[in-house]
Protein backbone atom coordinates (compact mmCIF):
# COMPACT_ATOMS: atom_id res chain seq x y z
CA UNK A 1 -21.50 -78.69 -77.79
CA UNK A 2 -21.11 -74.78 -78.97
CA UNK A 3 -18.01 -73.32 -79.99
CA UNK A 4 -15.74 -71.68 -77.88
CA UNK A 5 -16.87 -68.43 -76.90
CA UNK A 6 -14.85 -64.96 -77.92
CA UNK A 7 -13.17 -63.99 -74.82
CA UNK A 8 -11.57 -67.56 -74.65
CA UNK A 9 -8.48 -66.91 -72.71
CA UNK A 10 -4.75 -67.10 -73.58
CA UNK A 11 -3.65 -70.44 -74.23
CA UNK A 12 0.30 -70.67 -74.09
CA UNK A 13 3.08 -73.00 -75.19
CA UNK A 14 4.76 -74.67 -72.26
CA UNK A 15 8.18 -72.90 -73.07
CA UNK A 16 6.57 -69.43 -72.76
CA UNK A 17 4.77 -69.86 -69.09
CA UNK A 18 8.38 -68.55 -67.47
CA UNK A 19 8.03 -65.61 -69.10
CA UNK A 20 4.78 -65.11 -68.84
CA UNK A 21 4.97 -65.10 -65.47
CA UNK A 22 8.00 -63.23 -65.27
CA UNK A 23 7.07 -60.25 -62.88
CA UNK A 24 10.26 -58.51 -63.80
CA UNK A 25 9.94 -58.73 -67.78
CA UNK A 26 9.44 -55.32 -69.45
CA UNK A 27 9.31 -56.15 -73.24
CA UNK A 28 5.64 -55.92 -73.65
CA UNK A 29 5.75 -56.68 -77.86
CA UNK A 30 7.48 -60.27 -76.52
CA UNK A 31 4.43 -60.32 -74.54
CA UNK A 32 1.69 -59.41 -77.75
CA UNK A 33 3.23 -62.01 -79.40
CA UNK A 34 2.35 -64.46 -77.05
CA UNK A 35 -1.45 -63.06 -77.69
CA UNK A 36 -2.23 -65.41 -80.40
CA UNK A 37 -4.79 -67.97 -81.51
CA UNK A 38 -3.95 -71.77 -80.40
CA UNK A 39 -4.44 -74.15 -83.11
CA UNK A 40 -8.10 -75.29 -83.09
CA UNK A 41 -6.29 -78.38 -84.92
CA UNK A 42 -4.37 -79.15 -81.30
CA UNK A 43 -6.94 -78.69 -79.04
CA UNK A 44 -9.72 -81.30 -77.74
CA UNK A 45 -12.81 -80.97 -76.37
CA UNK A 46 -14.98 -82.62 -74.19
CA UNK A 47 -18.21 -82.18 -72.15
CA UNK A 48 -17.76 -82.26 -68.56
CA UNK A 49 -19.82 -82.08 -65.27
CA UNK A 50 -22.05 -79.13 -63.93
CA UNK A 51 -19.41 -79.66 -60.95
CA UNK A 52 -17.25 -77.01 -62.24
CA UNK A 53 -20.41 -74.36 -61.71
CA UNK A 54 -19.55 -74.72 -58.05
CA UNK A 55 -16.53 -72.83 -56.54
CA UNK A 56 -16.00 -75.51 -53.91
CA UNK A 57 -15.67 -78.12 -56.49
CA UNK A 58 -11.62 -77.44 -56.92
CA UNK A 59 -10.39 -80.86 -57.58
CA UNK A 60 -9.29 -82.95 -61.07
CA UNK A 61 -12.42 -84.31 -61.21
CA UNK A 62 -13.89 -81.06 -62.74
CA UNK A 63 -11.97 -81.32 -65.93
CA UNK A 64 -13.11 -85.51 -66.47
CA UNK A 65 -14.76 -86.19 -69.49
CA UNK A 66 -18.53 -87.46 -68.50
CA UNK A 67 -20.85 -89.41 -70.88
CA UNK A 68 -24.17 -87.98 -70.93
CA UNK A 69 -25.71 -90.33 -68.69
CA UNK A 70 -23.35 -88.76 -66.32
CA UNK A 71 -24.23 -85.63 -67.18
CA UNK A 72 -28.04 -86.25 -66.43
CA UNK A 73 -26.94 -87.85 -63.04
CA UNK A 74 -24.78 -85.13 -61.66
CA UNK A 75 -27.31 -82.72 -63.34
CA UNK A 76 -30.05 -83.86 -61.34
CA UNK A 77 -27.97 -84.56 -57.98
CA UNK A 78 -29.32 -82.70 -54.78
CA UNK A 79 -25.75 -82.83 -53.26
């Protein structure tokens, strides 16, 4: 698989989602600081379906790991 691309999005730590999400907060350097690289070390990758090329597909079964037989399969589906 490639590497990650360069406008991979923001990847926080659980304990900053609050404030992220804050609508209210107005300490935007709090904020930069947040706009860091993850740990490549942390993170995990895995190929998964061509079902997450289709908006309608909005379930957990977009972000399963396939093997590449499965990958040829869904691939190749006329659904």
């Amino acid at each position: 698989m490639p590497d990650f691309h360069d406008r991979m999005p923001v990847i926080l730590p659980d304990d900053a989602y609050d404030l992220w999400l804050d609508p209210g907060f107005q300490k935007t350097d709090a904020i930069c600081d947040l706009l860091k690289p993850f740990d490549p070390n942390v993170m995990r990758r895995f190929e998964v379906s061509s079902r997450v090329n289709l908006v309608k597909n909005d379930d957990p079964a977009c972000a399963e790991p396939v093997s590449q037989e499965t990958a040829a399969t869904v691939m190749t589906s006329t659904d």
